[in-house]
C-alpha atoms as a PDB file:
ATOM      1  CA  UNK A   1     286.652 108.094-136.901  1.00  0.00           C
ATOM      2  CA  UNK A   2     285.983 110.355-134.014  1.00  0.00           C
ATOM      3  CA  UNK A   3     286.911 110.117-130.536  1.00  0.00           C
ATOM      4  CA  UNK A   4     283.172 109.409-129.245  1.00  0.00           C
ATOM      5  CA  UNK A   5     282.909 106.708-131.182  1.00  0.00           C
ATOM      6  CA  UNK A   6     286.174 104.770-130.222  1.00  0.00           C
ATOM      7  CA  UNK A   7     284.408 105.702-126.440  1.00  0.00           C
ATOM      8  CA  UNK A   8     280.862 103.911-127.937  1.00  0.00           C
ATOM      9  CA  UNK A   9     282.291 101.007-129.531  1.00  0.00           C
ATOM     10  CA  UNK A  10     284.809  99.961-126.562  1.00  0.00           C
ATOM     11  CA  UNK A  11     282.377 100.927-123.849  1.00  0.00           C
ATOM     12  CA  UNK A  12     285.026 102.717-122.571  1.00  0.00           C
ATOM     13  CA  UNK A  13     285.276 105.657-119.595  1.00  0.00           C
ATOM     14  CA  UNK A  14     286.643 108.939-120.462  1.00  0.00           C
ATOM     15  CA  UNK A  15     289.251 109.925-117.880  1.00  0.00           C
ATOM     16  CA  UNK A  16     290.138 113.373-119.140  1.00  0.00           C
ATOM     17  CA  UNK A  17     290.015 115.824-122.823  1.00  0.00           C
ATOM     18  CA  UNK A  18     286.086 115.423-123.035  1.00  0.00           C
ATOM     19  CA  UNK A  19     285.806 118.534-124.788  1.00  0.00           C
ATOM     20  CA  UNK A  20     287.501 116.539-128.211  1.00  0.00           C
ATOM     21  CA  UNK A  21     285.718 113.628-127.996  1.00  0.00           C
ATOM     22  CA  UNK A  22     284.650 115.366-131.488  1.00  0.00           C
ATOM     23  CA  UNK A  23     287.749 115.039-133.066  1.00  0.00           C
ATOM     24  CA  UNK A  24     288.559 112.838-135.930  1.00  0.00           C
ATOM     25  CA  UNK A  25     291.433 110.318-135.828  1.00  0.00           C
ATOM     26  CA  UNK A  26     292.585 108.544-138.532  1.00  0.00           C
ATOM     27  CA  UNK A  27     294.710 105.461-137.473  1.00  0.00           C
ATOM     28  CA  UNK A  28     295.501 103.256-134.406  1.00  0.00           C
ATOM     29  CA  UNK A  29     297.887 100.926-132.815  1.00  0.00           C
ATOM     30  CA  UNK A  30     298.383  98.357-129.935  1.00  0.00           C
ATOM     31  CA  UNK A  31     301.602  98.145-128.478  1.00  0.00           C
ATOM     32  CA  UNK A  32     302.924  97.758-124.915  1.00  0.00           C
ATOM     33  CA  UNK A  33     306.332  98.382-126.090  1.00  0.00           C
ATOM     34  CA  UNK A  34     306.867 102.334-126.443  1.00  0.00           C
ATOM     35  CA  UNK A  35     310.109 101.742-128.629  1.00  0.00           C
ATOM     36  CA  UNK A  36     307.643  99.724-131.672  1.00  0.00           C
ATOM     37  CA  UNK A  37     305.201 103.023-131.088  1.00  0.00           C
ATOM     38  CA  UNK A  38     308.464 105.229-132.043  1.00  0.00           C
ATOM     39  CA  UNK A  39     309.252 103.550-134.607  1.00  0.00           C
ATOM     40  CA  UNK A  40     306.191 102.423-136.581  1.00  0.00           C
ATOM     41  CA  UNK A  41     303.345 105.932-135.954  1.00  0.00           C
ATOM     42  CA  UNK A  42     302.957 108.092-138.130  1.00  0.00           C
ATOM     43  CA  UNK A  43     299.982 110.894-138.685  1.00  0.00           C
ATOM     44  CA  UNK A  44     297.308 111.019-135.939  1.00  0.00           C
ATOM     45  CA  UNK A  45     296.765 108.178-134.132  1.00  0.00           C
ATOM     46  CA  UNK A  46     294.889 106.260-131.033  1.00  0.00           C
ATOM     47  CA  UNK A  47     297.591 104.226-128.736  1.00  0.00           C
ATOM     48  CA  UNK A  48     295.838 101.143-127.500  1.00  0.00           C
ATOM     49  CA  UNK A  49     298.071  99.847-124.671  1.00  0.00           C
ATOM     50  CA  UNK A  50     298.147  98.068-121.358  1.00  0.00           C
ATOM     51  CA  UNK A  51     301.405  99.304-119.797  1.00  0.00           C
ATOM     52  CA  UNK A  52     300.317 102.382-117.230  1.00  0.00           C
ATOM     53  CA  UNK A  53     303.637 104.650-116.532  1.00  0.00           C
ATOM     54  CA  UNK A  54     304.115 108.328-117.905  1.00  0.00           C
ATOM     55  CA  UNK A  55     306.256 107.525-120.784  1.00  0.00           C
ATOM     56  CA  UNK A  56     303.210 106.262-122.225  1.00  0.00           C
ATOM     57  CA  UNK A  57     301.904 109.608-122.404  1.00  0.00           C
ATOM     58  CA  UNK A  58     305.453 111.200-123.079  1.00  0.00           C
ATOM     59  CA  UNK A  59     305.917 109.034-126.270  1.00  0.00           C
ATOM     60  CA  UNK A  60     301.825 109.915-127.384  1.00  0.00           C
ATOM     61  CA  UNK A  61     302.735 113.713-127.084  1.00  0.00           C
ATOM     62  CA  UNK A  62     305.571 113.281-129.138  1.00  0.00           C
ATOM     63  CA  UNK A  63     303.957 111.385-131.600  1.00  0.00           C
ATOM     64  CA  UNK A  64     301.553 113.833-132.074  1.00  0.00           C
ATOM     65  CA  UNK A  65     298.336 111.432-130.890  1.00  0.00           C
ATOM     66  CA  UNK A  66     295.268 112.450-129.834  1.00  0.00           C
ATOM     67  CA  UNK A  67     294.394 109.500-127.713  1.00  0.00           C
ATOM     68  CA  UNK A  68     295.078 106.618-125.708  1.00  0.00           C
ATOM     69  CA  UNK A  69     293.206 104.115-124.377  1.00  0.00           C
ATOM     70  CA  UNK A  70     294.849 101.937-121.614  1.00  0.00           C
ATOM     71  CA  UNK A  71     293.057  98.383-122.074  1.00  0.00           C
ATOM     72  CA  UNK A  72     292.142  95.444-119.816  1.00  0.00           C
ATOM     73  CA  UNK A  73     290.384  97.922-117.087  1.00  0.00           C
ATOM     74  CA  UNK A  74     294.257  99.395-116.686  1.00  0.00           C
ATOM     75  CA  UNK A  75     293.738 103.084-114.898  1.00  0.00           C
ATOM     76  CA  UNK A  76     296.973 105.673-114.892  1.00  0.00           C
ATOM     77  CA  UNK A  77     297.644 107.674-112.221  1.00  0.00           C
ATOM     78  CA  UNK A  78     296.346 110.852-111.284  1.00  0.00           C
ATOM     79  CA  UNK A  79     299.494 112.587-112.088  1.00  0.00           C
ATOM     80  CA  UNK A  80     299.394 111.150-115.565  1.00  0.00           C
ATOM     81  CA  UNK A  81     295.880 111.991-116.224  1.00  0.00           C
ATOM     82  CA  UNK A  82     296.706 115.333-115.108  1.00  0.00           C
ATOM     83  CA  UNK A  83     299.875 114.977-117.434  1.00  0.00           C
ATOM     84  CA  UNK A  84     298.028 114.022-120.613  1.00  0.00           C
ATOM     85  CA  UNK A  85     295.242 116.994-119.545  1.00  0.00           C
ATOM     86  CA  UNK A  86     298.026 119.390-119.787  1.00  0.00           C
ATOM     87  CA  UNK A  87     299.133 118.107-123.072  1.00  0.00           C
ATOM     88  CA  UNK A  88     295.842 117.980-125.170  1.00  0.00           C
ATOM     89  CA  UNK A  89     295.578 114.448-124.944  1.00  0.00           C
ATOM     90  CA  UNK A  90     292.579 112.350-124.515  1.00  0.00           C
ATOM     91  CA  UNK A  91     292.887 109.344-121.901  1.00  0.00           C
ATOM     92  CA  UNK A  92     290.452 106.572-122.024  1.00  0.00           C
ATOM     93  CA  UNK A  93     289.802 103.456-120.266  1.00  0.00           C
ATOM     94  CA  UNK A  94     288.571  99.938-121.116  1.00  0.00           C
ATOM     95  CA  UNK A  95     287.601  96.705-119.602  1.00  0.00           C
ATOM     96  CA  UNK A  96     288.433  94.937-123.336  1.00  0.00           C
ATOM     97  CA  UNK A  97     291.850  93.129-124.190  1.00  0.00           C
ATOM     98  CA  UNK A  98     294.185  95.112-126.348  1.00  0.00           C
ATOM     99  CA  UNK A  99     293.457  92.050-128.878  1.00  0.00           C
ATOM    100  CA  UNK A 100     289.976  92.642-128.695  1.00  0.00           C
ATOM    101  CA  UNK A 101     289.643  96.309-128.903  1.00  0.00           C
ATOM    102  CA  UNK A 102     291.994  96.509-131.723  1.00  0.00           C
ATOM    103  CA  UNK A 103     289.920  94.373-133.596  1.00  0.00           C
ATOM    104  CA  UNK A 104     286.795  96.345-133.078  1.00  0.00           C
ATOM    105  CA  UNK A 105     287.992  99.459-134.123  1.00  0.00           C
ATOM    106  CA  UNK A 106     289.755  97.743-137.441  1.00  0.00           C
ATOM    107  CA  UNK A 107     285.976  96.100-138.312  1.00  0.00           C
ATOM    108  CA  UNK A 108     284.431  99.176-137.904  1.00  0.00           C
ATOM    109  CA  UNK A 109     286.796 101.273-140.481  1.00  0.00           C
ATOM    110  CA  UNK A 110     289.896 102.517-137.608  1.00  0.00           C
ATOM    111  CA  UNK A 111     292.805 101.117-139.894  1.00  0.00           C
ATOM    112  CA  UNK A 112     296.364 101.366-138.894  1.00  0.00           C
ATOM    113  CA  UNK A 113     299.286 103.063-140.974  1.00  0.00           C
ATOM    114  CA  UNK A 114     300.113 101.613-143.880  1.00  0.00           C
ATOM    115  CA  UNK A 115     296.650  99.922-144.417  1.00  0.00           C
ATOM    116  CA  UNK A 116     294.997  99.895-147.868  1.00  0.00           C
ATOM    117  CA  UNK A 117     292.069  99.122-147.178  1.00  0.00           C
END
């Protein structure tokens, strides 16, 4: 699925990496807790979370995602926008529960690892 379309379907406000709203991503998961994210991602991914500090961002670069989108209208800082600029990712922002925008990307063919179908 590409980026834009994660941005269409959750209505969502692109806070910075416009330039790869073209890229394909291929799997997605909604955690608050940073340790599950470490444990359970694998292969490019979109973070759907509500907690807003930088080792949200820290544990997406490591994990080699593309893109996170902070859910129920949360905003990061400036200084972690500016973080996750510096490191390629894209940051997005939606007014949707994490529930909720999980399940719109899974209906719409946004699986997450492990998923067969």
């Amino acid at each position: 699925m590409k980026i834009e379309t994660i941005v269409k379907l959750l209505d969502a406000k692109v806070l910075c990496g416009e330039d790869k709203l073209d890229e394909d991503v291929f799997s997605a998961c909604g955690s608050d807790m940073m340790s599950d994210v470490l444990a359970y991602v694998k292969d490019q991914a979109v973070l759907l979370t509500g907690l807003v500090n930088p080792q949200v961002i820290r544990t997406a670069e490591m994990m080699d995602m593309k893109c996170i989108v902070f859910v129920r209208s949360k905003v990061p800082s400036d200084d972690m926008v500016e973080l996750a600029d510096d490191m390629g990712l894209v940051i997005l922002t939606t007014a949707q529960r994490l529930y909720e925008a999980c399940g719109k990307l899974y209906v719409n063919g946004l699986r997450g690892n492990g998923s067969k179908k």
